[in-house]
PDB file of N, CA and C in Angstrom:
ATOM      1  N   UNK A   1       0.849  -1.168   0.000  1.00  0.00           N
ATOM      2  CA  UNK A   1       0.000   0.000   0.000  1.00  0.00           C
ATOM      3  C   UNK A   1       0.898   1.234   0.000  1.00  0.00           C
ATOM      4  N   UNK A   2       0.062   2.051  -0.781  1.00  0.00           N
ATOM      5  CA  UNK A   2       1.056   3.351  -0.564  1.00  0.00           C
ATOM      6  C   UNK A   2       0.349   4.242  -1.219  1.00  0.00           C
ATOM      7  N   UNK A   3       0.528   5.525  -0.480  1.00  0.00           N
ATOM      8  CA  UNK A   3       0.056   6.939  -0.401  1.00  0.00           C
ATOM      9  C   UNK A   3       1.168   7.886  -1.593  1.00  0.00           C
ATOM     10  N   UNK A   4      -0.229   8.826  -1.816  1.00  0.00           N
ATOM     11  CA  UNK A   4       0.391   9.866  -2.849  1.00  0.00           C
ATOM     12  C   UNK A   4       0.005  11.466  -2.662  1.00  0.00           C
ATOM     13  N   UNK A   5       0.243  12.001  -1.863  1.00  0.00           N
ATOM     14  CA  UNK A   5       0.261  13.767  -1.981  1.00  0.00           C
ATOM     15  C   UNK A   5       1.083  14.086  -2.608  1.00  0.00           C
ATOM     16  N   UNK A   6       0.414  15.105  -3.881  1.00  0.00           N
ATOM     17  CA  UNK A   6       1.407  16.229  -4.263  1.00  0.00           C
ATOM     18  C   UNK A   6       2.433  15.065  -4.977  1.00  0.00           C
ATOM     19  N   UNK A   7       2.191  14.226  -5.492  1.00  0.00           N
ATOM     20  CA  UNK A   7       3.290  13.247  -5.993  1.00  0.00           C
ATOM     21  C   UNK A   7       2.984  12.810  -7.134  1.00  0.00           C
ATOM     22  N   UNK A   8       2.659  13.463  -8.407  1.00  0.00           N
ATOM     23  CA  UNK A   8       1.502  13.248  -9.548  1.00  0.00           C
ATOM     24  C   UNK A   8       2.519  11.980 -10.212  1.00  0.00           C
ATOM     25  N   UNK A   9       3.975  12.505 -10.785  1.00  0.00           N
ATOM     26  CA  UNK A   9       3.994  11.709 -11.355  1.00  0.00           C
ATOM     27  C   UNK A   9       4.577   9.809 -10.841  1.00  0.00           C
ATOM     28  N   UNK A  10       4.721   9.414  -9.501  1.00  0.00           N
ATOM     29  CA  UNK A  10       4.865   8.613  -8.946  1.00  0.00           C
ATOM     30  C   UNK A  10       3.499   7.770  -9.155  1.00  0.00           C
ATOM     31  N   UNK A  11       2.449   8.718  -8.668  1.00  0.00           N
ATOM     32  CA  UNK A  11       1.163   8.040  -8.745  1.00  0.00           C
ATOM     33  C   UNK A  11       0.556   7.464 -10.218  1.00  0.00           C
ATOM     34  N   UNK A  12       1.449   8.256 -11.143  1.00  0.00           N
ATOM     35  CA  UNK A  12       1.153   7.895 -12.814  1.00  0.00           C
ATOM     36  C   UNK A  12       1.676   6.801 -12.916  1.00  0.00           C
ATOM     37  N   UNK A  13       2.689   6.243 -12.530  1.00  0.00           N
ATOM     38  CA  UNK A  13       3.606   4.927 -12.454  1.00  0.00           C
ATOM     39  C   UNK A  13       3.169   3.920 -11.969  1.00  0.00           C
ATOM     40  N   UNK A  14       2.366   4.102 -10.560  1.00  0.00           N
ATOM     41  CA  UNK A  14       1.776   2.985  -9.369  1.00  0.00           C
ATOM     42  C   UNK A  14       0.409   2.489 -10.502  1.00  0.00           C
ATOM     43  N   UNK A  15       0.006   3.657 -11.019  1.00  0.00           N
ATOM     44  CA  UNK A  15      -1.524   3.188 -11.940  1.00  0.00           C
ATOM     45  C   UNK A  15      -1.207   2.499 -12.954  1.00  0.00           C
ATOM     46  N   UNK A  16      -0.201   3.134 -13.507  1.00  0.00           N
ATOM     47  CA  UNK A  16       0.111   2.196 -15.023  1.00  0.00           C
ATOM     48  C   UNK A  16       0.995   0.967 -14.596  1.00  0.00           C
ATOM     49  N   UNK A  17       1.747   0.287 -13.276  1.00  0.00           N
ATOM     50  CA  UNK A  17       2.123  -0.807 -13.074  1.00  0.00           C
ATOM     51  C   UNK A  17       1.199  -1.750 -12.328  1.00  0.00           C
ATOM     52  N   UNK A  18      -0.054  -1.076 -11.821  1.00  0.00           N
ATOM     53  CA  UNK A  18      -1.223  -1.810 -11.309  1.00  0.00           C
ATOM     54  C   UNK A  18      -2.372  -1.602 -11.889  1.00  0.00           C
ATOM     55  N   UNK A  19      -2.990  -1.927 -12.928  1.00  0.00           N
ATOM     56  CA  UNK A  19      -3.914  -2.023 -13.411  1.00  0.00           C
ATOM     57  C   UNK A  19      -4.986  -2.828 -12.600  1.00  0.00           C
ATOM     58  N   UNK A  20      -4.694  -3.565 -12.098  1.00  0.00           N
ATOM     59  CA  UNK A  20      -5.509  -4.359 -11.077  1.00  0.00           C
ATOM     60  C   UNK A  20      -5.580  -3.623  -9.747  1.00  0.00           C
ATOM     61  N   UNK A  21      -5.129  -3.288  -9.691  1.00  0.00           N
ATOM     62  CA  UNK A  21      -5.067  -2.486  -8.333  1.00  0.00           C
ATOM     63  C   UNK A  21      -6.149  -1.761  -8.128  1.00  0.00           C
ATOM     64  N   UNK A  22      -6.188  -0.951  -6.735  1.00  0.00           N
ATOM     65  CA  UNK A  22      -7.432  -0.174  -6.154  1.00  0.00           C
ATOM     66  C   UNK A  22      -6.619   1.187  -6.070  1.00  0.00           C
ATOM     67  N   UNK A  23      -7.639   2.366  -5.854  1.00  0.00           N
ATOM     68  CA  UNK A  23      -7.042   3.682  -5.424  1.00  0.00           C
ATOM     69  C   UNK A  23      -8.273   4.554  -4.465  1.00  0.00           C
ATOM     70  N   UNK A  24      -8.304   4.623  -3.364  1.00  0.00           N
ATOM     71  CA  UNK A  24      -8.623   5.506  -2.527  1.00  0.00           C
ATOM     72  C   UNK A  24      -8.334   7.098  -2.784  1.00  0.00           C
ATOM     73  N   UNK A  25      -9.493   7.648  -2.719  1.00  0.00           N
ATOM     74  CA  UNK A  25      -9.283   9.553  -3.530  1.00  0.00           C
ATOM     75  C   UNK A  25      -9.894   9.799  -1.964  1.00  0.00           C
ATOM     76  N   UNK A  26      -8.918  10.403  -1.083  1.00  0.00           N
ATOM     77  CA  UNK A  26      -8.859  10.731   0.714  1.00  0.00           C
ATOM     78  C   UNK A  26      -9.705  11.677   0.410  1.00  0.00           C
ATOM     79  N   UNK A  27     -10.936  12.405   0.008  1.00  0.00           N
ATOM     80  CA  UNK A  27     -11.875  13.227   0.073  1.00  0.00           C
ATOM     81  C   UNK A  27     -11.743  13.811   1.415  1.00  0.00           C
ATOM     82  N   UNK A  28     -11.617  15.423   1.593  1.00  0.00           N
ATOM     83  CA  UNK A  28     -11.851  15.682   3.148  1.00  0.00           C
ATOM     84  C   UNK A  28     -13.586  16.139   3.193  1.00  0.00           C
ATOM     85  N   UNK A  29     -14.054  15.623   4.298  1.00  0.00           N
ATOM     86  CA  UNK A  29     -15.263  16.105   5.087  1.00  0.00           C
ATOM     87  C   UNK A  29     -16.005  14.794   3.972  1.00  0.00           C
ATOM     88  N   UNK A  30     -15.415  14.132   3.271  1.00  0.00           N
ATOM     89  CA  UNK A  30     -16.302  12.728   2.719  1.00  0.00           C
ATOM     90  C   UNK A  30     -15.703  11.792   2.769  1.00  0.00           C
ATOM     91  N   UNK A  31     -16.203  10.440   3.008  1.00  0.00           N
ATOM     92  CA  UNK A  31     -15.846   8.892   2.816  1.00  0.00           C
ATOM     93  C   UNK A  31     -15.077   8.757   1.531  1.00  0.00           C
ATOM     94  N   UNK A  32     -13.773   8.174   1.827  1.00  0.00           N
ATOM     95  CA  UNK A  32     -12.845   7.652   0.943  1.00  0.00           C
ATOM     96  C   UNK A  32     -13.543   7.216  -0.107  1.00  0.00           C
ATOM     97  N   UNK A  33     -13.397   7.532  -1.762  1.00  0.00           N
ATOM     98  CA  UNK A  33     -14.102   6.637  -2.605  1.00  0.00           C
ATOM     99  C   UNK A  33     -13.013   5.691  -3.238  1.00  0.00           C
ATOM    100  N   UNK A  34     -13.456   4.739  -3.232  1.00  0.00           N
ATOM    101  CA  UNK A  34     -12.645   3.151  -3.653  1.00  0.00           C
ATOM    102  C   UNK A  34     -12.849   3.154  -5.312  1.00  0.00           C
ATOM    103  N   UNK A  35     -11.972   2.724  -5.817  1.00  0.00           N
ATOM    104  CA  UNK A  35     -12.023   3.026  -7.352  1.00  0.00           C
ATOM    105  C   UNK A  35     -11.010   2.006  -8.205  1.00  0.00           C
ATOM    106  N   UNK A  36     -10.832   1.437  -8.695  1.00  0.00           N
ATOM    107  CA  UNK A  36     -10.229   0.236  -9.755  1.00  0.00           C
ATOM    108  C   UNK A  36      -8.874   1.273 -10.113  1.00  0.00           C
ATOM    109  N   UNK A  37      -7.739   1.072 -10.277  1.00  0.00           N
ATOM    110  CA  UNK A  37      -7.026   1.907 -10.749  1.00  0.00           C
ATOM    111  C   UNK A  37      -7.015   2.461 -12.586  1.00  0.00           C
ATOM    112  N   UNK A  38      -7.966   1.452 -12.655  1.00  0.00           N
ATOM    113  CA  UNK A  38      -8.258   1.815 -14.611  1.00  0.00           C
ATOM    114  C   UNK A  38      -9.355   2.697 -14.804  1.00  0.00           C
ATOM    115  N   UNK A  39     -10.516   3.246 -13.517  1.00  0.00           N
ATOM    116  CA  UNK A  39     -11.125   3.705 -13.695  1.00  0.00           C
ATOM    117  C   UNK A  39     -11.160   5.336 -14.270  1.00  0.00           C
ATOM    118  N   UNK A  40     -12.275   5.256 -14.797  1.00  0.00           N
ATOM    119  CA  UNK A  40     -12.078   6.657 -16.047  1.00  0.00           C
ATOM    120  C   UNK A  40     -12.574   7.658 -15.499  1.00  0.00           C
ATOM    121  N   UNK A  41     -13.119   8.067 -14.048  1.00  0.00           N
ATOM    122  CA  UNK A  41     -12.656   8.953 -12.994  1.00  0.00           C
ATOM    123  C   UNK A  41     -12.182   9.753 -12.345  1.00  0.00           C
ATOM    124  N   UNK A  42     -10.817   8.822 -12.285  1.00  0.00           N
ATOM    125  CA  UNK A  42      -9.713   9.023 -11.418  1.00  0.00           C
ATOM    126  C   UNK A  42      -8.863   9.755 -12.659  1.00  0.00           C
ATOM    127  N   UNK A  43      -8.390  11.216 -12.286  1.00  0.00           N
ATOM    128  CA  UNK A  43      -7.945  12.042 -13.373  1.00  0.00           C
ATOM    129  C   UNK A  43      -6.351  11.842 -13.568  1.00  0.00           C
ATOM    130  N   UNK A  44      -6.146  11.893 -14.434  1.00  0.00           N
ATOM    131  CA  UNK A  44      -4.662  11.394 -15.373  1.00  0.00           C
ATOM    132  C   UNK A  44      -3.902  12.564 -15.239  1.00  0.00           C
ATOM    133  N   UNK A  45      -2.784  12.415 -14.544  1.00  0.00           N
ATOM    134  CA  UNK A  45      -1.914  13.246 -14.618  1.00  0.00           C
ATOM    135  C   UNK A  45      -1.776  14.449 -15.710  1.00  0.00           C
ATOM    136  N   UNK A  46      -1.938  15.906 -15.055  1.00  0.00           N
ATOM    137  CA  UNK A  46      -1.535  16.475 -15.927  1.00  0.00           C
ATOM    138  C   UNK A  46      -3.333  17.348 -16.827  1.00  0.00           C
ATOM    139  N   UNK A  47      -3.890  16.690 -16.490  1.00  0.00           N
ATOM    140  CA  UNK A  47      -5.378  16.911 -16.994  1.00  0.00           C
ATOM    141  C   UNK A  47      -6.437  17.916 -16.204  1.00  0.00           C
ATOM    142  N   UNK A  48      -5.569  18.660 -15.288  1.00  0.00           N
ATOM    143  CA  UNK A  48      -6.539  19.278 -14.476  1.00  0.00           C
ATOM    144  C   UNK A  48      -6.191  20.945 -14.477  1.00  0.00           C
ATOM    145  N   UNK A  49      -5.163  21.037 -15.673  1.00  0.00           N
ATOM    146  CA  UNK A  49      -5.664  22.008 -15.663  1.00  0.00           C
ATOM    147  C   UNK A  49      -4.207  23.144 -14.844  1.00  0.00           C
ATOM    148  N   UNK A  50      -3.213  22.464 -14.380  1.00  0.00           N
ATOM    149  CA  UNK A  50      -2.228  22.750 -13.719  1.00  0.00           C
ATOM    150  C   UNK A  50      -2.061  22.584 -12.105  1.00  0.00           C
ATOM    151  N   UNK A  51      -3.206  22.251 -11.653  1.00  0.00           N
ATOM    152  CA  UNK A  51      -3.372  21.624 -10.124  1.00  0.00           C
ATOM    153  C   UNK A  51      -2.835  19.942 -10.230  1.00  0.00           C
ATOM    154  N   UNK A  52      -2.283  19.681  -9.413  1.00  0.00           N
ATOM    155  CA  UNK A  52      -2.098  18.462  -8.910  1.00  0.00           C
ATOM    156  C   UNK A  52      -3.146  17.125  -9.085  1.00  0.00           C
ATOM    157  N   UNK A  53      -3.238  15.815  -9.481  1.00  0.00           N
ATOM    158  CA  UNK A  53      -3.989  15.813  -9.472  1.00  0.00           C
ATOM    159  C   UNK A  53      -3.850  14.644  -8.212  1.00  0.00           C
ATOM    160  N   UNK A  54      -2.989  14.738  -7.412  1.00  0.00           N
ATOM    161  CA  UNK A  54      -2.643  14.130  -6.100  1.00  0.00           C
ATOM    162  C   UNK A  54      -2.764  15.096  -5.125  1.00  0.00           C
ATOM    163  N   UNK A  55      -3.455  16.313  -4.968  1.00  0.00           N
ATOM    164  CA  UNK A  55      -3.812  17.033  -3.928  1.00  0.00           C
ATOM    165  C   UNK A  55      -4.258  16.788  -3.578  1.00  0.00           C
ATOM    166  N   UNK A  56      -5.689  16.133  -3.579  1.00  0.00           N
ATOM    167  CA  UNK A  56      -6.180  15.055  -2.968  1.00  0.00           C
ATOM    168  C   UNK A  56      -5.868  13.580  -2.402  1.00  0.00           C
ATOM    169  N   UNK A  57      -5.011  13.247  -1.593  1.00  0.00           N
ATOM    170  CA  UNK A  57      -4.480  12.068  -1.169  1.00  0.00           C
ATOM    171  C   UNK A  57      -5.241  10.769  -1.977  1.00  0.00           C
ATOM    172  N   UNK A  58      -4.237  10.068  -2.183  1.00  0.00           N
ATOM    173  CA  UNK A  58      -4.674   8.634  -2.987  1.00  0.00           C
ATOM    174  C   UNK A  58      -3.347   7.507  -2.196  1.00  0.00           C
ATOM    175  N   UNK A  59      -4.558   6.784  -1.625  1.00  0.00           N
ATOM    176  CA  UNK A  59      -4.259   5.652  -0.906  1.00  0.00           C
ATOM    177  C   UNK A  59      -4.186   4.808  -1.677  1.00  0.00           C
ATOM    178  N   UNK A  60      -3.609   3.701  -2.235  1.00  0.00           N
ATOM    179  CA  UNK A  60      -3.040   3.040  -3.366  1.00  0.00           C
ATOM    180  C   UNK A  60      -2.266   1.397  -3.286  1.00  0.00           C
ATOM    181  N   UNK A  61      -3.309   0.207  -3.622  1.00  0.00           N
ATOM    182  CA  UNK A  61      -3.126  -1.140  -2.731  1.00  0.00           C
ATOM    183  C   UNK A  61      -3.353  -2.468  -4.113  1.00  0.00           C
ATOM    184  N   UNK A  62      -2.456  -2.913  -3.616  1.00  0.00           N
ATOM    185  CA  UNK A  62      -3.812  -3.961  -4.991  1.00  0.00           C
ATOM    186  C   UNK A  62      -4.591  -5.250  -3.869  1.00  0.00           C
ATOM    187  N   UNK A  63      -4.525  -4.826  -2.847  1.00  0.00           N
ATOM    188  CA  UNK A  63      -5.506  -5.617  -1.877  1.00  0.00           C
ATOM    189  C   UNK A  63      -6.688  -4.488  -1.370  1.00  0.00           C
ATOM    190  N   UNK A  64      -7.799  -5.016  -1.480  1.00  0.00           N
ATOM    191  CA  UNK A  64      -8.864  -4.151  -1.270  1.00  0.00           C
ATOM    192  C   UNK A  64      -8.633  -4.356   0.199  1.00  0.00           C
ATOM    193  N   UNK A  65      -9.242  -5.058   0.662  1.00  0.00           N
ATOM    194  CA  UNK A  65      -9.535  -5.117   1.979  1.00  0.00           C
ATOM    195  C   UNK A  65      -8.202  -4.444   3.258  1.00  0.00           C
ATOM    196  N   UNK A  66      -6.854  -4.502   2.220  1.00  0.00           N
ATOM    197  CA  UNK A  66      -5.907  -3.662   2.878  1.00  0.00           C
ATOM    198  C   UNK A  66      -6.402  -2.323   2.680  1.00  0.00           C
ATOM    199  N   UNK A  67      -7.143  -1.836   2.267  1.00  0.00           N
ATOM    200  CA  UNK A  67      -7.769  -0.353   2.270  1.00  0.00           C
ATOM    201  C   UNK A  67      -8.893   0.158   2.868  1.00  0.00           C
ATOM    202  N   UNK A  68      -9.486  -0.862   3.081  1.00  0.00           N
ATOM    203  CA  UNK A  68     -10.775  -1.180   4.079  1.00  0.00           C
ATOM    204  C   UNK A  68      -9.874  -0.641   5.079  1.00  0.00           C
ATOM    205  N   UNK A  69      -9.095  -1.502   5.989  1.00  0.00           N
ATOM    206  CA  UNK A  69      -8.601  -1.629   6.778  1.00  0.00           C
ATOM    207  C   UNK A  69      -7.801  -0.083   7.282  1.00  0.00           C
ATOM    208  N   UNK A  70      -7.198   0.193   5.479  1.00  0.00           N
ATOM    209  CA  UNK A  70      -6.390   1.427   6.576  1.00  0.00           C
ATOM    210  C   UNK A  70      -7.595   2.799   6.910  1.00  0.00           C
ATOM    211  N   UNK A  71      -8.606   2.372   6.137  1.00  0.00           N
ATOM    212  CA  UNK A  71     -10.084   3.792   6.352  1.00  0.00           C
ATOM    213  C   UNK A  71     -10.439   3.103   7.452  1.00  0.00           C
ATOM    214  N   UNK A  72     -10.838   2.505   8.112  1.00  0.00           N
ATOM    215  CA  UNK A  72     -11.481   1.665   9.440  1.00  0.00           C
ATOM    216  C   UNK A  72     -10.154   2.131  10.538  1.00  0.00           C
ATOM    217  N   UNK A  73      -8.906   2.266  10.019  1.00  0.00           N
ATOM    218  CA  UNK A  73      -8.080   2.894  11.230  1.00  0.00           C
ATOM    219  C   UNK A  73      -8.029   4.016  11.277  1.00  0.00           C
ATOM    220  N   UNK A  74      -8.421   4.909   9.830  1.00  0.00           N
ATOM    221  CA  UNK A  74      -8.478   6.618  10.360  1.00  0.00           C
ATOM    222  C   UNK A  74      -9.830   6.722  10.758  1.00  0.00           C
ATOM    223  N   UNK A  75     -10.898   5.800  10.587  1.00  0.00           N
ATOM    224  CA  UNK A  75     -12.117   6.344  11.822  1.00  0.00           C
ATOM    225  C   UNK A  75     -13.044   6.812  10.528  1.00  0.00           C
ATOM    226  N   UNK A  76     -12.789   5.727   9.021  1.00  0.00           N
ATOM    227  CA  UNK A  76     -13.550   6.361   7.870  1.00  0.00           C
ATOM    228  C   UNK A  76     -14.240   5.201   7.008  1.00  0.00           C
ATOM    229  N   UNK A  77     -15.460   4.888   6.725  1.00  0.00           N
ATOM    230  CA  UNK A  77     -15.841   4.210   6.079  1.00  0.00           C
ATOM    231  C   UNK A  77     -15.862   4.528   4.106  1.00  0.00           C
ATOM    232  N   UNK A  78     -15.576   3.079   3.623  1.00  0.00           N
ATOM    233  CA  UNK A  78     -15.317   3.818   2.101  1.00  0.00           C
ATOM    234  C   UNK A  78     -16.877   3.567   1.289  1.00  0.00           C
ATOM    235  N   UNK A  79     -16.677   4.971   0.400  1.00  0.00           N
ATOM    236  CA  UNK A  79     -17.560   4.686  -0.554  1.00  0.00           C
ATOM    237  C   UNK A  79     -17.323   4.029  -1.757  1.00  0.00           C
ATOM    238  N   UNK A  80     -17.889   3.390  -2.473  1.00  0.00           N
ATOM    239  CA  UNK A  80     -17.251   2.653  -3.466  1.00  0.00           C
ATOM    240  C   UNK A  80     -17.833   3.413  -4.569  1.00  0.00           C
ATOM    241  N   UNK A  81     -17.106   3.683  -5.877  1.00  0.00           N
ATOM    242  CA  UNK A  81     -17.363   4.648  -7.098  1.00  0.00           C
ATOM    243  C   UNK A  81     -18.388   3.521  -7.863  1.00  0.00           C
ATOM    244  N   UNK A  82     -19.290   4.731  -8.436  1.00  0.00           N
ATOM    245  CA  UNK A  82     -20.487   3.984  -9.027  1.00  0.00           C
ATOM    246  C   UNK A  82     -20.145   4.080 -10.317  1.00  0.00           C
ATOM    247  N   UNK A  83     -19.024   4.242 -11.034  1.00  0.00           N
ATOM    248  CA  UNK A  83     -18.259   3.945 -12.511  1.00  0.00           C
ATOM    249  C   UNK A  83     -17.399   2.897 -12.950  1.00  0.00           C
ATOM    250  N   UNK A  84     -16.888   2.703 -11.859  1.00  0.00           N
ATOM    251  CA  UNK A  84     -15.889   1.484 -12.203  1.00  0.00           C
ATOM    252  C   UNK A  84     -16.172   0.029 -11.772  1.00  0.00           C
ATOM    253  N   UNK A  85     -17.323   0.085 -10.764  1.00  0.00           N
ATOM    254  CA  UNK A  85     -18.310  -1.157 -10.123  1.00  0.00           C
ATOM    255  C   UNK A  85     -17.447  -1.809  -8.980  1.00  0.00           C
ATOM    256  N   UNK A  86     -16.384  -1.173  -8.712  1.00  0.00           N
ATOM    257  CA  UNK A  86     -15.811  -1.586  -7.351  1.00  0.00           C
ATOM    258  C   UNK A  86     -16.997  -1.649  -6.137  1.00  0.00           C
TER     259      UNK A  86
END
């Protein structure tokens, strides 16, 4: 598992070497949304316009339930994205 602030192009690497993988978008004042790392969503480096698109923390696992786990230890239940069918 592993986290991404402010770290766009690291997080471009973790997505394109885990396609299977999951990604948590740390929403503040909302429930983590859980998302497939292929999902068409989750914005692609570079596409936003000149903001980050890791300003938003992305928790980053290819075990789901290891992500369950780390939102259940910050005291956060996840939402799961209604695009990618996670």
């Amino acid at each position: 598992m592993e986290v991404f602030h402010h770290q766009d192009e690291a997080y471009a690497r973790w997505r394109a070497d885990h396609p299977a993988g999951y990604v948590l978008n740390v929403r503040p004042g909302d429930p983590p949304a859980l998302h497939r790392a292929t999902c068409r969503s989750l914005r692609a480096v570079g596409s936003t316009r000149g903001k980050s698109s890791t300003s938003i923390p992305k928790v980053c696992g290819t075990d789901r339930s290891e992500l369950a786990a780390w939102a259940r230890v910050a005291g956060r239940s996840i939402e799961p994205c209604g695009n990618c069918g996670v």
